[in-house]
ModelCIF file with pLDDT and N, C-alpha, C, O atoms, coordinates in Angstrom:
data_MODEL
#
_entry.id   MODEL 
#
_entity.id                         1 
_entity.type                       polymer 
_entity.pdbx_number_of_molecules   1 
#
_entity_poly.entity_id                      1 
_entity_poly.type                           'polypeptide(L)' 
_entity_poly.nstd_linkage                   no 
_entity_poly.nstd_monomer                   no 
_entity_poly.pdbx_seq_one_letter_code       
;(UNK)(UNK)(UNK)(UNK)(UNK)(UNK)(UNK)(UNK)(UNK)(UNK)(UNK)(UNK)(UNK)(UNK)(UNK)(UNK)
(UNK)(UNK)(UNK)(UNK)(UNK)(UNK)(UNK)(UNK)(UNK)(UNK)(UNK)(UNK)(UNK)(UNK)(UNK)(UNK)
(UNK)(UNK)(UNK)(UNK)(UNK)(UNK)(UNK)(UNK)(UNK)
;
_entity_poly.pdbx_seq_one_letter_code_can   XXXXXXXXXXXXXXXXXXXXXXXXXXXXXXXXXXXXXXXXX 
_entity_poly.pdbx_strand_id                 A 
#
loop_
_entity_poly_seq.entity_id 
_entity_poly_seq.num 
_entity_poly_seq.mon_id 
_entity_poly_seq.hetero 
1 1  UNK n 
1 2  UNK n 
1 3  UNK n 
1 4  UNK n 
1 5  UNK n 
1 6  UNK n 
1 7  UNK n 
1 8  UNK n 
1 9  UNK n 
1 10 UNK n 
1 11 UNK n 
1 12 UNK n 
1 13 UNK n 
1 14 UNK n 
1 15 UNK n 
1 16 UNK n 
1 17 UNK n 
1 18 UNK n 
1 19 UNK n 
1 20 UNK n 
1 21 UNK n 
1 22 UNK n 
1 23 UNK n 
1 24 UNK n 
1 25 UNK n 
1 26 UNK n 
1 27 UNK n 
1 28 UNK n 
1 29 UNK n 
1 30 UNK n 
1 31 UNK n 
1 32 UNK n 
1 33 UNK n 
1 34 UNK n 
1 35 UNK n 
1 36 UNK n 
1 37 UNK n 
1 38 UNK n 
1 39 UNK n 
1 40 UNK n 
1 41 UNK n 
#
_struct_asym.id          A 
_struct_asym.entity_id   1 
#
loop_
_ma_qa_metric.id 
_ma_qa_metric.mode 
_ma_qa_metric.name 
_ma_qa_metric.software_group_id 
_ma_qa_metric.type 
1 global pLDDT . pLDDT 
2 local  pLDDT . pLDDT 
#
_ma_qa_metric_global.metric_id      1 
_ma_qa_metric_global.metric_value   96.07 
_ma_qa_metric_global.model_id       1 
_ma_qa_metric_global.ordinal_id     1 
#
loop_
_ma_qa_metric_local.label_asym_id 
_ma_qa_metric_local.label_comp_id 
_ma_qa_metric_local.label_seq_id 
_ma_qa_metric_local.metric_id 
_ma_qa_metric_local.metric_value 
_ma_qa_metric_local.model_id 
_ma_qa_metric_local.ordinal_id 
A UNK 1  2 98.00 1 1  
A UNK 2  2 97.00 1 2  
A UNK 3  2 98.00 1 3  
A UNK 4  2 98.00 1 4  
A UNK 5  2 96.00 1 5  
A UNK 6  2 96.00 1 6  
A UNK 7  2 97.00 1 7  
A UNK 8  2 97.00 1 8  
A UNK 9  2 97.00 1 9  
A UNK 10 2 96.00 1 10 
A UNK 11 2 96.00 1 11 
A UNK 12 2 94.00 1 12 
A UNK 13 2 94.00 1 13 
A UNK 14 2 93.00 1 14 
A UNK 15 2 92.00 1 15 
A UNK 16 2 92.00 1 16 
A UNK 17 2 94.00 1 17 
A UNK 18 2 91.00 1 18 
A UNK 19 2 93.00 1 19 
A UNK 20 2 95.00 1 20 
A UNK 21 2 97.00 1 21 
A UNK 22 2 98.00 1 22 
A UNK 23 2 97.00 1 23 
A UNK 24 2 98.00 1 24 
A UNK 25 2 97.00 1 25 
A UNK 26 2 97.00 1 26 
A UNK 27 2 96.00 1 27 
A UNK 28 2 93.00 1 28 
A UNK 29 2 95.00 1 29 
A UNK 30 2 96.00 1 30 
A UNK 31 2 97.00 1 31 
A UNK 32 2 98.00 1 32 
A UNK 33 2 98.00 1 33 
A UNK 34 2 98.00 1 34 
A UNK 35 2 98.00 1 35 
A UNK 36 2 98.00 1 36 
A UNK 37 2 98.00 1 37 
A UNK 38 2 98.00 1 38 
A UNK 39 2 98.00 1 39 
A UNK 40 2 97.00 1 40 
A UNK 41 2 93.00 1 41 
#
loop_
_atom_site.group_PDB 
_atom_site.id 
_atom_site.type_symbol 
_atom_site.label_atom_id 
_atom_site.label_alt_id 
_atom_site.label_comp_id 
_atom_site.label_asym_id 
_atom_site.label_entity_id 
_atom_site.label_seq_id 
_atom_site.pdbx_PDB_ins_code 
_atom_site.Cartn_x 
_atom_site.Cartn_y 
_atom_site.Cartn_z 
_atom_site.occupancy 
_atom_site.B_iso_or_equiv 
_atom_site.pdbx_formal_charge 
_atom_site.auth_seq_id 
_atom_site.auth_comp_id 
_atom_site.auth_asym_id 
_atom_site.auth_atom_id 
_atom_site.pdbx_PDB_model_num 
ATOM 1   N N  . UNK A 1 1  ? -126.250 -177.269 62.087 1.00 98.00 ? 1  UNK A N  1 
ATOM 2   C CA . UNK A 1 1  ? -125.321 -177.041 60.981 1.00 98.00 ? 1  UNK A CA 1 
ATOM 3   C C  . UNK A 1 1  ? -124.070 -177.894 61.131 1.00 98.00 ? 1  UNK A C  1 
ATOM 4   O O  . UNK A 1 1  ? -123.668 -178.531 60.158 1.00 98.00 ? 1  UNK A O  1 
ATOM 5   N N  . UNK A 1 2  ? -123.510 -177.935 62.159 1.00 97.00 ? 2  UNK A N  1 
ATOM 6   C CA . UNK A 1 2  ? -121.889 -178.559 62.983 1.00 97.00 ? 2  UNK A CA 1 
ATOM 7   C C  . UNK A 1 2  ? -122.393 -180.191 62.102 1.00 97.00 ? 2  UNK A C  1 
ATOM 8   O O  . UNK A 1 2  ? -122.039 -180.716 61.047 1.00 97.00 ? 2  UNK A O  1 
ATOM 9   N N  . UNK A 1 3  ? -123.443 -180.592 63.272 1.00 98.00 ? 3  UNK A N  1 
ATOM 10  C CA . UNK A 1 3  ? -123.354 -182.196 62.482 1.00 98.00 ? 3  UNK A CA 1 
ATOM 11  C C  . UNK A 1 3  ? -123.804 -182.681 61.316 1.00 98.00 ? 3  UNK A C  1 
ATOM 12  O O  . UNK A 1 3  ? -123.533 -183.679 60.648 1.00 98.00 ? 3  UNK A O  1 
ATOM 13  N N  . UNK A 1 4  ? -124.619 -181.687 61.189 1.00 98.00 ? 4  UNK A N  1 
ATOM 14  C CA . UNK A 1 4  ? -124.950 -182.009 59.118 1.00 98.00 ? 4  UNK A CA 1 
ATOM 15  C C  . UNK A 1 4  ? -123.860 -181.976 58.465 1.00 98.00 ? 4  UNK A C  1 
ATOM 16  O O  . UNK A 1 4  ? -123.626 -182.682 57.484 1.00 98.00 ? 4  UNK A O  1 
ATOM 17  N N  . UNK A 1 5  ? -122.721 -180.741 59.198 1.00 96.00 ? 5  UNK A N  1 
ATOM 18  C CA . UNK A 1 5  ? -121.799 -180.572 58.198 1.00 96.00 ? 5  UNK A CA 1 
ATOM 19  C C  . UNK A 1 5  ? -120.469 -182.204 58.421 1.00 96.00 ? 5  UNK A C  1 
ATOM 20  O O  . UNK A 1 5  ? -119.869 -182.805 57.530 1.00 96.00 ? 5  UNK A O  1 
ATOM 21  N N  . UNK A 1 6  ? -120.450 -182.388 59.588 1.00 96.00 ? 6  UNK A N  1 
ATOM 22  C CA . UNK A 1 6  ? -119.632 -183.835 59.537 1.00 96.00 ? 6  UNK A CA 1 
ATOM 23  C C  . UNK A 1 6  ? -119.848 -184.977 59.254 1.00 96.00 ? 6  UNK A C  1 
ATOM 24  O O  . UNK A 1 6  ? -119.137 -185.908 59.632 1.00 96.00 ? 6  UNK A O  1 
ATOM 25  N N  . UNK A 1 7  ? -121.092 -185.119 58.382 1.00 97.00 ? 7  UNK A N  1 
ATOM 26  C CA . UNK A 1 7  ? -121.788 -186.395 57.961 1.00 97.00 ? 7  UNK A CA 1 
ATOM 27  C C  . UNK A 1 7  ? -120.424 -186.956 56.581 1.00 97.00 ? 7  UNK A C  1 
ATOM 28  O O  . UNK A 1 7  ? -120.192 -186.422 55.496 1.00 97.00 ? 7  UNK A O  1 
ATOM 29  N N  . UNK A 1 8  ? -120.082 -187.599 56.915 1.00 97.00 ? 8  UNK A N  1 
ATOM 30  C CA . UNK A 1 8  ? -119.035 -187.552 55.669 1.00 97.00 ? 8  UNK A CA 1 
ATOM 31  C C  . UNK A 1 8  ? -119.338 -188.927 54.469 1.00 97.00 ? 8  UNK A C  1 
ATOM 32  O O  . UNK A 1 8  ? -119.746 -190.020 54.860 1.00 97.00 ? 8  UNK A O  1 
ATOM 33  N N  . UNK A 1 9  ? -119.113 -188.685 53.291 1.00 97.00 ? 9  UNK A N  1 
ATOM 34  C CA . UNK A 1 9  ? -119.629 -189.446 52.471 1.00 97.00 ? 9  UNK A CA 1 
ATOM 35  C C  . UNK A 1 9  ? -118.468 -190.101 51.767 1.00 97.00 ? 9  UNK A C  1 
ATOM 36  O O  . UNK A 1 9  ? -117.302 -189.758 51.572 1.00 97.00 ? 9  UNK A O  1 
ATOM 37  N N  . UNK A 1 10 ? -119.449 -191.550 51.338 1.00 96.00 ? 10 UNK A N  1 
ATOM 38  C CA . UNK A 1 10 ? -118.199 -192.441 50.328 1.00 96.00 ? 10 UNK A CA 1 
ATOM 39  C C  . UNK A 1 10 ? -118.024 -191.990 48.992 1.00 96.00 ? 10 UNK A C  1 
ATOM 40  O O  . UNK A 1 10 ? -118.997 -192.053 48.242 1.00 96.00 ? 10 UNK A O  1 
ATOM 41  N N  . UNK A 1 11 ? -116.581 -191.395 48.430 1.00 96.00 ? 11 UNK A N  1 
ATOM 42  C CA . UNK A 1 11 ? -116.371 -191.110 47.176 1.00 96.00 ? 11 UNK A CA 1 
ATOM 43  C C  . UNK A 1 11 ? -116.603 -192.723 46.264 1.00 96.00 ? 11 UNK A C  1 
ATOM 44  O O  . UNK A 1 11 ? -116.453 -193.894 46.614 1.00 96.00 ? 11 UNK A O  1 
ATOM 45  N N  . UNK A 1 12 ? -116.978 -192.154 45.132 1.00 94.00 ? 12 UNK A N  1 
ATOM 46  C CA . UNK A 1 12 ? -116.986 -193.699 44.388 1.00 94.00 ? 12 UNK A CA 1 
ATOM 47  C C  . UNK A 1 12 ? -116.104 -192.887 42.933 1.00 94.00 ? 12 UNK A C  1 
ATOM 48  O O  . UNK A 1 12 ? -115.987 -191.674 42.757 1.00 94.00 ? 12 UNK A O  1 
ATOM 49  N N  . UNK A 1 13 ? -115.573 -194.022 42.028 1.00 94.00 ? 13 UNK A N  1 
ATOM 50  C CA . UNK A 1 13 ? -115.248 -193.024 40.674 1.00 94.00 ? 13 UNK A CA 1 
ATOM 51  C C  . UNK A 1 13 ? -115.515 -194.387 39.783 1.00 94.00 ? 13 UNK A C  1 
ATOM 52  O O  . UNK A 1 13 ? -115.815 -195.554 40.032 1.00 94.00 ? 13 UNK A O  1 
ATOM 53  N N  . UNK A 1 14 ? -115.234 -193.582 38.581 1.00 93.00 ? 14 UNK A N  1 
ATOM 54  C CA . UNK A 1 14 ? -115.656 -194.581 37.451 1.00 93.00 ? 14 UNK A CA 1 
ATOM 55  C C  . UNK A 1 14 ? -117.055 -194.900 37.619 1.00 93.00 ? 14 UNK A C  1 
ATOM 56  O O  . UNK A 1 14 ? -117.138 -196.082 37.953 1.00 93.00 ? 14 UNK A O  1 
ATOM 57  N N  . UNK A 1 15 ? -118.176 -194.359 37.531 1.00 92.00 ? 15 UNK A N  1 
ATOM 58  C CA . UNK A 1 15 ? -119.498 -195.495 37.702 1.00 92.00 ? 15 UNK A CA 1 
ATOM 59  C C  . UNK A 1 15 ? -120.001 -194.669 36.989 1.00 92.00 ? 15 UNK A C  1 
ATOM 60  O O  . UNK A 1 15 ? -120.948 -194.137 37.569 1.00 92.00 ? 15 UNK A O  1 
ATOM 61  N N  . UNK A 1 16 ? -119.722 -194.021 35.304 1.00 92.00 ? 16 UNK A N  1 
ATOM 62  C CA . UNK A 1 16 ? -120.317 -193.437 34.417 1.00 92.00 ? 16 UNK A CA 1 
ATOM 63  C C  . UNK A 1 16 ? -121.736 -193.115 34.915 1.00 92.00 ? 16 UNK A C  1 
ATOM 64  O O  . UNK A 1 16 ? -122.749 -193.795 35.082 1.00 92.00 ? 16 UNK A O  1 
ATOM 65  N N  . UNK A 1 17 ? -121.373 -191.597 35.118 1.00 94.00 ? 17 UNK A N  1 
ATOM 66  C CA . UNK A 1 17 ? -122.502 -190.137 35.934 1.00 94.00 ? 17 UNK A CA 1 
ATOM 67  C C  . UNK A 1 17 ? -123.133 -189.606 34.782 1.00 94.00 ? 17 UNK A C  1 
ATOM 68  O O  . UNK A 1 17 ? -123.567 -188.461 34.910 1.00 94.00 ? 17 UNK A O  1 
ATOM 69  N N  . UNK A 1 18 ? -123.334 -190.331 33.365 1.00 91.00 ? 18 UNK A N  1 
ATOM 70  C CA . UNK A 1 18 ? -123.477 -189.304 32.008 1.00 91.00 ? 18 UNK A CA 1 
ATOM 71  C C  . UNK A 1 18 ? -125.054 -188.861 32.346 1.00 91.00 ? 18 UNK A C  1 
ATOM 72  O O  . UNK A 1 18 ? -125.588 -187.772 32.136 1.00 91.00 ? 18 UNK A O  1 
ATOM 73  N N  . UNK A 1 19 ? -125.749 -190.348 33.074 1.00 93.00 ? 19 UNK A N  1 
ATOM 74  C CA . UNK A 1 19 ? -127.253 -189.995 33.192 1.00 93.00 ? 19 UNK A CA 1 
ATOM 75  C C  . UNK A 1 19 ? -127.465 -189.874 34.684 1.00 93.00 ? 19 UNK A C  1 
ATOM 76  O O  . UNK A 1 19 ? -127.520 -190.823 35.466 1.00 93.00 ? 19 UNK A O  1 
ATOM 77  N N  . UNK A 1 20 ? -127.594 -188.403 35.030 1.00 95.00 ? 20 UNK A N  1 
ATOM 78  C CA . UNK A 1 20 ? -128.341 -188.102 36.261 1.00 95.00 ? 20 UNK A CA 1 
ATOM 79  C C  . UNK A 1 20 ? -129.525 -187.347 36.603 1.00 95.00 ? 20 UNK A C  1 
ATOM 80  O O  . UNK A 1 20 ? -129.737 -186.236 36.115 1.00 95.00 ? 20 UNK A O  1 
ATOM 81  N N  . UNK A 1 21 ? -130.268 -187.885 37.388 1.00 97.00 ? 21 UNK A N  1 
ATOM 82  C CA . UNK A 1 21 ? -131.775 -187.123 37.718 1.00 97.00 ? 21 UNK A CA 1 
ATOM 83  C C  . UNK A 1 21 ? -132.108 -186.477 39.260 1.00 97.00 ? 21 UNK A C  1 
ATOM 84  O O  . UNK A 1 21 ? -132.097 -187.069 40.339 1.00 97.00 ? 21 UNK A O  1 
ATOM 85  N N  . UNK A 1 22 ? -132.256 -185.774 39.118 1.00 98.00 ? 22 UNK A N  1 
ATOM 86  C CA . UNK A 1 22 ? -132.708 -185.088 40.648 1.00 98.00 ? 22 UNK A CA 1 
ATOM 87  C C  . UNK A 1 22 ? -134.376 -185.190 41.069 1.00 98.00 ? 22 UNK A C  1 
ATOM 88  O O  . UNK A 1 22 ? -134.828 -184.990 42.196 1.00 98.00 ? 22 UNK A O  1 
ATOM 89  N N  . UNK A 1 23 ? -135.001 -185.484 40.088 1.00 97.00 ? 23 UNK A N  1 
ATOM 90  C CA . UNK A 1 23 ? -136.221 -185.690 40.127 1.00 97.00 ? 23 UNK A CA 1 
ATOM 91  C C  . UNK A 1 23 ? -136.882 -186.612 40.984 1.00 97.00 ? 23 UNK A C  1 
ATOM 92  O O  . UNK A 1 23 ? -136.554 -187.797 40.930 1.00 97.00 ? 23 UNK A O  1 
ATOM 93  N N  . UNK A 1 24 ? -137.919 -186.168 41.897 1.00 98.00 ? 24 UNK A N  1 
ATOM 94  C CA . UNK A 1 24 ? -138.721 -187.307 42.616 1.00 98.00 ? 24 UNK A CA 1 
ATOM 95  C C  . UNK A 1 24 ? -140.200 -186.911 42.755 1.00 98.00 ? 24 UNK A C  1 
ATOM 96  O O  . UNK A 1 24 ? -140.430 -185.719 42.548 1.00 98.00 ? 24 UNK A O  1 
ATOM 97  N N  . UNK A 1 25 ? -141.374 -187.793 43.108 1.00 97.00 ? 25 UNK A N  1 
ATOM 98  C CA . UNK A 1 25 ? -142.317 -187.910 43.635 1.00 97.00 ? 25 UNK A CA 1 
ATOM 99  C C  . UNK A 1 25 ? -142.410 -187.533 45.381 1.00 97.00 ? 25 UNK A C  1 
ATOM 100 O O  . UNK A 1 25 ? -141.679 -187.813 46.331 1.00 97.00 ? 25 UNK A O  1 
ATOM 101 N N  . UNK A 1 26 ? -143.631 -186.798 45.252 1.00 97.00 ? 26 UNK A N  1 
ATOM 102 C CA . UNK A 1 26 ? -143.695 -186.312 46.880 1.00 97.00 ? 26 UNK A CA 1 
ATOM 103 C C  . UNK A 1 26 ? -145.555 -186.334 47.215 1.00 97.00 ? 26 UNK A C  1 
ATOM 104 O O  . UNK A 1 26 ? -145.729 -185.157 47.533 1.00 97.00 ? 26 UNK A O  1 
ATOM 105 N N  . UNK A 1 27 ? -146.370 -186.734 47.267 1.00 96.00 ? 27 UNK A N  1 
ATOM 106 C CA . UNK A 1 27 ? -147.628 -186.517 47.507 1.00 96.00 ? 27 UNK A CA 1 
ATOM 107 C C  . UNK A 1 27 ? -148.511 -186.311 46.442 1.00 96.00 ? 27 UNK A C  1 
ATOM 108 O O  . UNK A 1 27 ? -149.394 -185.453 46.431 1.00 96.00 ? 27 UNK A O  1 
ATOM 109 N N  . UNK A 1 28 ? -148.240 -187.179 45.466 1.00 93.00 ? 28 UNK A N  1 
ATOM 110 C CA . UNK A 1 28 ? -148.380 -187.458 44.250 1.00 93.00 ? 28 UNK A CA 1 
ATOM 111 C C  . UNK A 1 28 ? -148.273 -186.435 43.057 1.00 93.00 ? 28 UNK A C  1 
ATOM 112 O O  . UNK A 1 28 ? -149.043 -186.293 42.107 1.00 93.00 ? 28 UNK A O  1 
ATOM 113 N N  . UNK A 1 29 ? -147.254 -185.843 43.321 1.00 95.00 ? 29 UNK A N  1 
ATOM 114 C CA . UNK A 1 29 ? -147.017 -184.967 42.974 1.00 95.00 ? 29 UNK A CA 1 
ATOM 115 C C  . UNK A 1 29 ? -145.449 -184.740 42.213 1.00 95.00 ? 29 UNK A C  1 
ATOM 116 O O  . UNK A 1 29 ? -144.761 -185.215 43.117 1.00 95.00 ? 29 UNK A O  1 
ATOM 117 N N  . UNK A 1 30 ? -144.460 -184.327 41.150 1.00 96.00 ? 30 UNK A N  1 
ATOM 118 C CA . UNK A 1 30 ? -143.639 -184.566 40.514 1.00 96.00 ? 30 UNK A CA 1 
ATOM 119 C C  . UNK A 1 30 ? -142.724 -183.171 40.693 1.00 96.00 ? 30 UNK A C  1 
ATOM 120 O O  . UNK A 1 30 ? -142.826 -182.052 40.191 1.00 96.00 ? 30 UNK A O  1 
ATOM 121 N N  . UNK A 1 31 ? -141.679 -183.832 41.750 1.00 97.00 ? 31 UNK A N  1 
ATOM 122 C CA . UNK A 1 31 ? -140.661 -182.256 42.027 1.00 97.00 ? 31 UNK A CA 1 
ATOM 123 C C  . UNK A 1 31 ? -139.265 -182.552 40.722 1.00 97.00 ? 31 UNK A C  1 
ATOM 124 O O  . UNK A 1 31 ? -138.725 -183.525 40.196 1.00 97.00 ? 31 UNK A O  1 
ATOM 125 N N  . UNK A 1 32 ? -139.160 -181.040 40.664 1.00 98.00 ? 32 UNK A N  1 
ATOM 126 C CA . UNK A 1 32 ? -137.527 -181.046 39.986 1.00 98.00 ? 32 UNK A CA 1 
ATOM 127 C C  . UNK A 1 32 ? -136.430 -181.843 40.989 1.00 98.00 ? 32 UNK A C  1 
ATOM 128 O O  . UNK A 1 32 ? -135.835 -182.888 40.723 1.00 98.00 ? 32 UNK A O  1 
ATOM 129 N N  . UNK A 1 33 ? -136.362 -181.245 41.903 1.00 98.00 ? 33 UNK A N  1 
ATOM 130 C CA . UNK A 1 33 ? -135.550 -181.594 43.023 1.00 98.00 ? 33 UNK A CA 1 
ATOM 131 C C  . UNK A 1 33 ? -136.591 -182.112 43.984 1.00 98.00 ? 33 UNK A C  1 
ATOM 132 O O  . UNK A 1 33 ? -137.809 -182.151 43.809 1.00 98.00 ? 33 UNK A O  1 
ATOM 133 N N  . UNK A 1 34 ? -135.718 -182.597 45.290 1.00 98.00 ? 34 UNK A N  1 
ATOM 134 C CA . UNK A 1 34 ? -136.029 -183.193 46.507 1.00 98.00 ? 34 UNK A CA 1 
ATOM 135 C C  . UNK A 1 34 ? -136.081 -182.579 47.520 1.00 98.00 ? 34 UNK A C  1 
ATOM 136 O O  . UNK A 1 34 ? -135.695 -183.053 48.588 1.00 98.00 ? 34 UNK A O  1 
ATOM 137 N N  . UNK A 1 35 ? -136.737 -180.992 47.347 1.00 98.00 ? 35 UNK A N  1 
ATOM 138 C CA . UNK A 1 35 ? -136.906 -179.969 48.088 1.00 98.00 ? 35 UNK A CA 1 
ATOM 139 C C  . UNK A 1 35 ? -138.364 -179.172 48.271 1.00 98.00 ? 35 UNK A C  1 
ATOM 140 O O  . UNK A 1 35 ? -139.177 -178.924 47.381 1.00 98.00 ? 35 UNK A O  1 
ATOM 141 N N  . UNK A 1 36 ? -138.440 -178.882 49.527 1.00 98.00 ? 36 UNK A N  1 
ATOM 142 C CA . UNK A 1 36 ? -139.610 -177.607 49.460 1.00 98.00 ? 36 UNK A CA 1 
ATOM 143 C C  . UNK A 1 36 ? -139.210 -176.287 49.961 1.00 98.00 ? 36 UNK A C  1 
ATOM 144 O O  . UNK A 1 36 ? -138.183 -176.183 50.631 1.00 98.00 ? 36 UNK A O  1 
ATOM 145 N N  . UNK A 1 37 ? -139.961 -175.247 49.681 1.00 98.00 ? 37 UNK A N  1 
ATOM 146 C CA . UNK A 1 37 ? -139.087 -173.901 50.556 1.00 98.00 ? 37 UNK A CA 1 
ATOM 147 C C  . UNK A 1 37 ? -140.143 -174.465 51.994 1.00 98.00 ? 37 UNK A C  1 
ATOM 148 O O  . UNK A 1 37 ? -141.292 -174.899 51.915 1.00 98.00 ? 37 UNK A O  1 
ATOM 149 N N  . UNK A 1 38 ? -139.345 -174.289 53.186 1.00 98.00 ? 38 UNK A N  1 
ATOM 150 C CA . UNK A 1 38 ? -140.462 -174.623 54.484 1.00 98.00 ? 38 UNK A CA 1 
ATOM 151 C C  . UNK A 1 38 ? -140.951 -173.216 54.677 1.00 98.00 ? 38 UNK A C  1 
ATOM 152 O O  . UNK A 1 38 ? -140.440 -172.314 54.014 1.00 98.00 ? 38 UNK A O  1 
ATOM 153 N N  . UNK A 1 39 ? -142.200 -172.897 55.806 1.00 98.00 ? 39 UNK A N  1 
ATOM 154 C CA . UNK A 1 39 ? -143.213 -172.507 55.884 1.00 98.00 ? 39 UNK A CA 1 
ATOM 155 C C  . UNK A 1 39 ? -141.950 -171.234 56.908 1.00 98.00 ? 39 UNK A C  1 
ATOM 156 O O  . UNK A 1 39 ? -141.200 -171.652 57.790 1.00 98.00 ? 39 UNK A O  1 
ATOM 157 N N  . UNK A 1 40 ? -142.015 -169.950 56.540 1.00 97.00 ? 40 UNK A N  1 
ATOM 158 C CA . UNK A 1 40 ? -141.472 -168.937 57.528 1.00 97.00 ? 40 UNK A CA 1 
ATOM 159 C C  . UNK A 1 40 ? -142.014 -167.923 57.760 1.00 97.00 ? 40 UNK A C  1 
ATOM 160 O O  . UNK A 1 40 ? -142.080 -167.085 56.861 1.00 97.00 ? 40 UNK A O  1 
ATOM 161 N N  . UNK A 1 41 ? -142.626 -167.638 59.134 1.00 93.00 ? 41 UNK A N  1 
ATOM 162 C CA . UNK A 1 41 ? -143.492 -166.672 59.434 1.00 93.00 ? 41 UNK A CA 1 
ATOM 163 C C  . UNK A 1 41 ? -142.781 -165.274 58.908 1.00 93.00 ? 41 UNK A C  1 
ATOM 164 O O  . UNK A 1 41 ? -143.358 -164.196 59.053 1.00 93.00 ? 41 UNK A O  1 
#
């Protein structure tokens, strides 16, 4: 959690955000997002 959480990112502005997609391909297959729930016993 500690170092995921200090990964720190570059702000950018102005680079017109009107069109954004979260959408990707995973095993030929078409996710909303770039997520799975993982496997919990």
């Amino acid at each position: 959690v500690e170092d995921l959480a200090d990964i720190a990112l570059r702000q950018r502005v102005l680079r017109d955000m009107s069109e954004l997609s979260l959408q990707t391909e995973l095993f030929g297959r078409s996710l909303a997002m770039p997520v799975a729930l993982a496997p919990v016993g």
